[in-house]
Protein backbone atom coordinates (compact mmCIF):
# COMPACT_ATOMS: atom_id res chain seq x y z
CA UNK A 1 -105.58 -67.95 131.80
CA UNK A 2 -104.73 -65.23 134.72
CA UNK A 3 -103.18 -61.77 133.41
CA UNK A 4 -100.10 -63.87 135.73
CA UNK A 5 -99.85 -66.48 133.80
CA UNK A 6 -100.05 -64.64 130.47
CA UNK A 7 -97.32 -62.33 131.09
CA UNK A 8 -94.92 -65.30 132.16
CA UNK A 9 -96.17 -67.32 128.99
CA UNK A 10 -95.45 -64.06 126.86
CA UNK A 11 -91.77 -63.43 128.89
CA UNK A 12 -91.02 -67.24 127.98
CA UNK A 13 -91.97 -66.07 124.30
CA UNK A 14 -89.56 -63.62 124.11
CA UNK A 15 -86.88 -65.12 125.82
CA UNK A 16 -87.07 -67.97 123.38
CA UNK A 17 -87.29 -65.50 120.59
CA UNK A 18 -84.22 -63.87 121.28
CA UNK A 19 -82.34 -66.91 122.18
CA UNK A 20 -82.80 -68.45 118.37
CA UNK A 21 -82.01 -64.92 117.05
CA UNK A 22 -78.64 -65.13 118.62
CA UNK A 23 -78.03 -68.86 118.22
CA UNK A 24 -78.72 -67.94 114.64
CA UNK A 25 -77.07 -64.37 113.61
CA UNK A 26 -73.95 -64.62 112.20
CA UNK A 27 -70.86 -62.87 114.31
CA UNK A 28 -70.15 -59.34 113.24
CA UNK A 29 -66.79 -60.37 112.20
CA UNK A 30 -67.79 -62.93 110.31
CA UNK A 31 -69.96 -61.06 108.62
CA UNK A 32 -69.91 -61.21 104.49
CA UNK A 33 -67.70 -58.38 102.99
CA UNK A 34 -68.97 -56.94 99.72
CA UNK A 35 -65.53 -57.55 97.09
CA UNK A 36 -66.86 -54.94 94.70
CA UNK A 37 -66.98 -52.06 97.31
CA UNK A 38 -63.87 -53.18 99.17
CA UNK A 39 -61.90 -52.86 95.88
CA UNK A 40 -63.20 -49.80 94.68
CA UNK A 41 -62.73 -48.14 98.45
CA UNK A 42 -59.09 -49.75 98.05
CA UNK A 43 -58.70 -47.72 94.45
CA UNK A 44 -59.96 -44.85 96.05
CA UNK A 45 -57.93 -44.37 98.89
CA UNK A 46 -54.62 -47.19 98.00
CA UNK A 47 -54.23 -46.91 94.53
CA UNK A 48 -50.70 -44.77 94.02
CA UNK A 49 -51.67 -44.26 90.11
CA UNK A 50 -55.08 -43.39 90.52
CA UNK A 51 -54.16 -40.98 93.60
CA UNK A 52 -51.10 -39.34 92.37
CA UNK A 53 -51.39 -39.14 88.61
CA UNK A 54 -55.48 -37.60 89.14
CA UNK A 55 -57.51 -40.27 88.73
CA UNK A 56 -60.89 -39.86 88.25
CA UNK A 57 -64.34 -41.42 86.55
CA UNK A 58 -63.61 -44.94 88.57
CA UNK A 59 -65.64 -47.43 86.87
CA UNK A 60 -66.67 -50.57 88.00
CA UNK A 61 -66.28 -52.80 85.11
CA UNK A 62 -66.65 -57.09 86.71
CA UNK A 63 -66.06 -59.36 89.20
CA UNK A 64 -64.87 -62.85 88.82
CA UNK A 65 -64.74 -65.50 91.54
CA UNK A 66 -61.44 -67.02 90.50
CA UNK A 67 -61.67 -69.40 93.47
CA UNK A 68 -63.43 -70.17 96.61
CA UNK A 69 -63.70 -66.42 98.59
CA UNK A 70 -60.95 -64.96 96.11
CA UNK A 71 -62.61 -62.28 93.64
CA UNK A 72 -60.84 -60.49 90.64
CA UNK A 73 -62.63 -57.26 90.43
CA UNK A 74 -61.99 -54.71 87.20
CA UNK A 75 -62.24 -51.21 87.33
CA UNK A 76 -61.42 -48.51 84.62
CA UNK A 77 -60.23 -45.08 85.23
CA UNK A 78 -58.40 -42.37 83.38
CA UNK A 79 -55.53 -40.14 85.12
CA UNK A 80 -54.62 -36.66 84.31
CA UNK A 81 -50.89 -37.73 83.67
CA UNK A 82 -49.81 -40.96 82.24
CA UNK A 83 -47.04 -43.37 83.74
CA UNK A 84 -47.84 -45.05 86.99
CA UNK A 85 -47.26 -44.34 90.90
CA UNK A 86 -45.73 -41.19 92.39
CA UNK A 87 -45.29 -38.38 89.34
CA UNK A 88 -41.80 -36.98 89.36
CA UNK A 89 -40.98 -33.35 88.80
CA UNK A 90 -40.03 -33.92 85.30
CA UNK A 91 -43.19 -35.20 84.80
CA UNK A 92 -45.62 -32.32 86.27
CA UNK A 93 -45.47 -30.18 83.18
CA UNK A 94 -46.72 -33.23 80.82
CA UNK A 95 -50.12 -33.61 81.93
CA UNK A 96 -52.07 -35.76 79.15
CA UNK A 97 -55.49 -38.13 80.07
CA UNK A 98 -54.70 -41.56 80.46
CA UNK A 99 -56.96 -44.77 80.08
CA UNK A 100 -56.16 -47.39 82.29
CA UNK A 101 -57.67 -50.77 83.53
CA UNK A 102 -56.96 -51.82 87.21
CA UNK A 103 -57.44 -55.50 88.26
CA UNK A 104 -58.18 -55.58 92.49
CA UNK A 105 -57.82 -59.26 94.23
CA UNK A 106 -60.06 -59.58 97.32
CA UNK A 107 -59.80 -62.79 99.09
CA UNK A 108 -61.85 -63.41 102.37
CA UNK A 109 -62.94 -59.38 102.50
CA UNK A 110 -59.34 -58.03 102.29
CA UNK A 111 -57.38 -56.92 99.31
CA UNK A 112 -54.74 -58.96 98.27
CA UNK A 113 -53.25 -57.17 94.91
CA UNK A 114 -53.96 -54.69 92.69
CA UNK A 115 -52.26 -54.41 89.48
CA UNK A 116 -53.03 -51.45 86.37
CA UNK A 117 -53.01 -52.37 83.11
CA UNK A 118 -51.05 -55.79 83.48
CA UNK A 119 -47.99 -53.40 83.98
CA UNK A 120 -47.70 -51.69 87.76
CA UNK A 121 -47.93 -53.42 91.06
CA UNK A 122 -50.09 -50.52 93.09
CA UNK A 123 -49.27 -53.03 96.34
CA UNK A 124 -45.36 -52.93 95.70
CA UNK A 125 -45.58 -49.73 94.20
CA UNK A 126 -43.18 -50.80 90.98
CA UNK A 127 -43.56 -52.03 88.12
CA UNK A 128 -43.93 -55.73 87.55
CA UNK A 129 -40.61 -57.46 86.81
CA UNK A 130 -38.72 -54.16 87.63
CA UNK A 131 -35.77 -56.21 89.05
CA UNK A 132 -33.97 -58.82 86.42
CA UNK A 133 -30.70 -60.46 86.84
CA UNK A 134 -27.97 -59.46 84.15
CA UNK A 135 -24.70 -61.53 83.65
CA UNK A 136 -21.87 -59.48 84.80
CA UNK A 137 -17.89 -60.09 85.28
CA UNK A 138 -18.83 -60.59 88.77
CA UNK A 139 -21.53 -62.56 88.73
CA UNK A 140 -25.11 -62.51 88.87
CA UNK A 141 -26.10 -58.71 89.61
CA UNK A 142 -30.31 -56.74 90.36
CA UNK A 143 -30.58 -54.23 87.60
CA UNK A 144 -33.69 -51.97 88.56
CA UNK A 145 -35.56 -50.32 85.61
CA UNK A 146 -36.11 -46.62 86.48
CA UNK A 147 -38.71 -44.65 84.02
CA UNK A 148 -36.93 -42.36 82.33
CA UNK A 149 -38.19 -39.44 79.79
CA UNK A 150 -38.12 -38.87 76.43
CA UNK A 151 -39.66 -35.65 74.91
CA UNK A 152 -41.67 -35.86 71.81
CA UNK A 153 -44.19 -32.84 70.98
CA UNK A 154 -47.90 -32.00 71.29
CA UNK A 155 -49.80 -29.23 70.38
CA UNK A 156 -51.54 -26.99 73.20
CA UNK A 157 -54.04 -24.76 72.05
CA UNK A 158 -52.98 -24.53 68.36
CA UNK A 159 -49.28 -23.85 69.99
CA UNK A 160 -46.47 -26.66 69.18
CA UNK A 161 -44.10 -27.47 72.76
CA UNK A 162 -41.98 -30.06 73.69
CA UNK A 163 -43.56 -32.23 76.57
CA UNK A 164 -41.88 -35.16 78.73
CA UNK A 165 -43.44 -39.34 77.84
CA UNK A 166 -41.88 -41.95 80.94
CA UNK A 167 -40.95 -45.44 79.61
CA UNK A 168 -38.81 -48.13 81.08
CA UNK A 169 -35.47 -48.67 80.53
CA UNK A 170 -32.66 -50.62 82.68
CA UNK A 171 -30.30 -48.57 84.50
CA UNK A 172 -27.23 -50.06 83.05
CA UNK A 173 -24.28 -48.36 81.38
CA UNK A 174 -24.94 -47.07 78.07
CA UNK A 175 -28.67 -46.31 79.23
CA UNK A 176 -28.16 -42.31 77.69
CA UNK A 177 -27.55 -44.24 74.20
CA UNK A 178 -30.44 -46.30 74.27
CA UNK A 179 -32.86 -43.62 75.20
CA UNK A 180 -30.88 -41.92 71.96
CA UNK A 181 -32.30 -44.47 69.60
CA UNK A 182 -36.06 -44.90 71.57
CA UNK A 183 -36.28 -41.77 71.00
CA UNK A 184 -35.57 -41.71 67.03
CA UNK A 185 -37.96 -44.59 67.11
CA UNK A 186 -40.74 -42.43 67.73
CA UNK A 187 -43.42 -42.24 69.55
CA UNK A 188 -45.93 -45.21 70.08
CA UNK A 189 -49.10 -46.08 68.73
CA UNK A 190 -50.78 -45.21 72.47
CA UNK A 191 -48.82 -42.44 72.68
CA UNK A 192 -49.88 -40.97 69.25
CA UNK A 193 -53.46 -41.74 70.09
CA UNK A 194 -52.89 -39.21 73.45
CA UNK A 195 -51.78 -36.92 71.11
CA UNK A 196 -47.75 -37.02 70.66
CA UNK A 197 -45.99 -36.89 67.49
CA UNK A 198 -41.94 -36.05 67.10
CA UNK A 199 -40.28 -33.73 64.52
CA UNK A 200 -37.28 -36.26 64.02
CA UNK A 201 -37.21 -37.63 60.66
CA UNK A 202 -38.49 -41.49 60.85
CA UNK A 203 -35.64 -42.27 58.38
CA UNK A 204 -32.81 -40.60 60.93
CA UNK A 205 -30.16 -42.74 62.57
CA UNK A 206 -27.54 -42.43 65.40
CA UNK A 207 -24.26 -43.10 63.79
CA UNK A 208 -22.63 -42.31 66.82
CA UNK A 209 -22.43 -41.14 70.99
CA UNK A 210 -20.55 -40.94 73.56
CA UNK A 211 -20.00 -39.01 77.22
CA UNK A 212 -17.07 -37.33 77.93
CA UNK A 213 -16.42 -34.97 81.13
CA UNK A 214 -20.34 -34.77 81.64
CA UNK A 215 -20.79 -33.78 77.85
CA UNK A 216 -22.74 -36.10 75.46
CA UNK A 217 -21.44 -36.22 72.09
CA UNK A 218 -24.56 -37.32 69.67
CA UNK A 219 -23.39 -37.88 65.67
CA UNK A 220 -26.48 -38.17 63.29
CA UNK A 221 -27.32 -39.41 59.85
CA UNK A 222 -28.34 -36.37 57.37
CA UNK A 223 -32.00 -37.24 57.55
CA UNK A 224 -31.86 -35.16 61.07
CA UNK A 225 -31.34 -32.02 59.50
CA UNK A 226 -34.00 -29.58 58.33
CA UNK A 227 -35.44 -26.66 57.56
CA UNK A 228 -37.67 -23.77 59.24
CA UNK A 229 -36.90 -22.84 62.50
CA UNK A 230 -39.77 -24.03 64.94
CA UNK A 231 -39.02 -27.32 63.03
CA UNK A 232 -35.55 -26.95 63.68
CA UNK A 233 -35.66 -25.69 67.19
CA UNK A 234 -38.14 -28.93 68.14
CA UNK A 235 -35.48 -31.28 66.96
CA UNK A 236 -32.41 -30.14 69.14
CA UNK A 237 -34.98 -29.49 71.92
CA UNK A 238 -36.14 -33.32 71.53
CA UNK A 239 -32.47 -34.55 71.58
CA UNK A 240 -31.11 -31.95 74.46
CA UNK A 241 -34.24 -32.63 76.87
CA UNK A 242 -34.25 -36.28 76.42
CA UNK A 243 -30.47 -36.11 77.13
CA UNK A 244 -30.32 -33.33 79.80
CA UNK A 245 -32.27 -35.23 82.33
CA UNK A 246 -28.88 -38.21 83.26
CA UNK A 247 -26.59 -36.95 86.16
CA UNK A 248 -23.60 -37.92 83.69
CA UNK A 249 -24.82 -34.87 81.69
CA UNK A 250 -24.75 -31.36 81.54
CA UNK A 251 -23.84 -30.59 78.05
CA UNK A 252 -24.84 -31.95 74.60
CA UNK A 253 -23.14 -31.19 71.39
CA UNK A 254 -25.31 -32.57 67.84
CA UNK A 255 -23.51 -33.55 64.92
CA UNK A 256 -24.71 -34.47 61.48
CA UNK A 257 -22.38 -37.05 59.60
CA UNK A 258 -19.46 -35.49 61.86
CA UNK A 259 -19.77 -31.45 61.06
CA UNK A 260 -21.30 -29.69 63.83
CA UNK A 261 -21.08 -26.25 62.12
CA UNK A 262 -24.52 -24.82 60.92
CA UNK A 263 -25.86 -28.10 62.18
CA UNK A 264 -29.81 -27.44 63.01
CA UNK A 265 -29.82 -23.91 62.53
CA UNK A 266 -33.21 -22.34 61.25
């Protein structure tokens, strides 16, 4: 064979080559989209709980094909405060580590939902099932929950304080009352385990409240009294914070079977 005819059989070699390699290669957009790191780079730079509330130590923890190209991908994380999405000024002081589990959907290489601890839509950015229809006078009416505060106490560095916990309640009227009685409930089982306890007497009742030109009246069974005067001075601080924070508020007067005199004093 001549050093012609060589060079035109290699050129038809190569030209052949290259033609299968494109027939064959897949197109760029086309291309197959890893769901684990699309979800995790969605967490990273989406996720309103894990980037407001300091979220850190993002663990991968499975991935599920729950149909054909849809993937349910788990992560763990913890955050520096607990709640979910954007942390409110109320909230800042109350910094406390928080476990939480987010579930990513990727279908086809995009994300389609993301949703922490079976509780906060990080797509919507609200809590799942935040708007319910009451029954009114007039009709079918959208109540939004709102998380609201109540303050229980922890102990920083051997030193007892007062700090803020969000939960969910409906903004409806008679909202301040019901936060009133969550918050002689107690703290809950999670939020002893983060470290909260309350100096309210388990055994202590409302008996009863009311607002009146912006100044809640709050009437308590005896078991709210007591003695010693950091004891004391928790208890009205629990009941005055938890109250303070309602626009239809600005003062709060705490009563013990009706006699306000010498009522929580140390």
């Amino acid at each position: 064979m001549t050093n012609k005819s060589l060079v035109i059989t290699i050129g038809v070699l190569i030209f052949a080559l290259a033609a299968f390699i494109l027939l064959n290669l897949e197109d760029p957009g086309e291309l197959e989209v890893d769901p684990t790191e699309k979800a995790e780079q969605w967490v990273e730079e989406e996720a309103t709980t894990f980037l407001e509330r300091g979220g850190s130590d993002l663990e991968f923890q499975d991935a599920t094909e729950v149909s054909d190209g849809v993937y349910e991908v788990t992560f763990n994380f913890e955050s520096t405060f607990a709640g979910y999405g954007e942390v409110s000024d109320d909230e800042m002081s109350a910094q406390v580590i928080t476990p939480h589990t987010i579930v990513v959907t990727v279908e086809d290489g995009s994300v389609v939902g993301a949703v922490t601890d079976d509780t906060y839509d990080e797509m919507e950015e609200k809590m799942i099932g935040e708007e319910e229809e009451i029954e009114g006078e007039e009709g079918d009416v959208l109540v939004e929950p709102a998380f609201l505060n109540l303050y229980f106490v922890t102990v920083e560095e051997g030193q007892e304080k007062v700090e803020a916990v969000g939960r969910m309640f409906v903004m409806e009227e008679g909202v301040e009352e019901e936060v009133v009685n969550a918050l002689l409930e107690g703290p809950t089982t999670e939020e002893e385990e983060e470290g909260y306890s309350t100096a309210i007497d388990s055994e202590a009742t409302l008996n009863s409240f009311r607002i009146e030109e912006k100044t809640a009246y709050a009437d308590f069974s005896e078991e709210l009294d007591a003695s010693g005067s950091a004891m004391v001075m928790a208890i009205r601080e629990q009941i005055e914070k938890t109250l303070l924070q309602f626009e239809s508020v600005d003062d709060v007067v705490i009563s013990i079977n009706g006699e306000t005199e010498e009522v929580l004093q140390p």
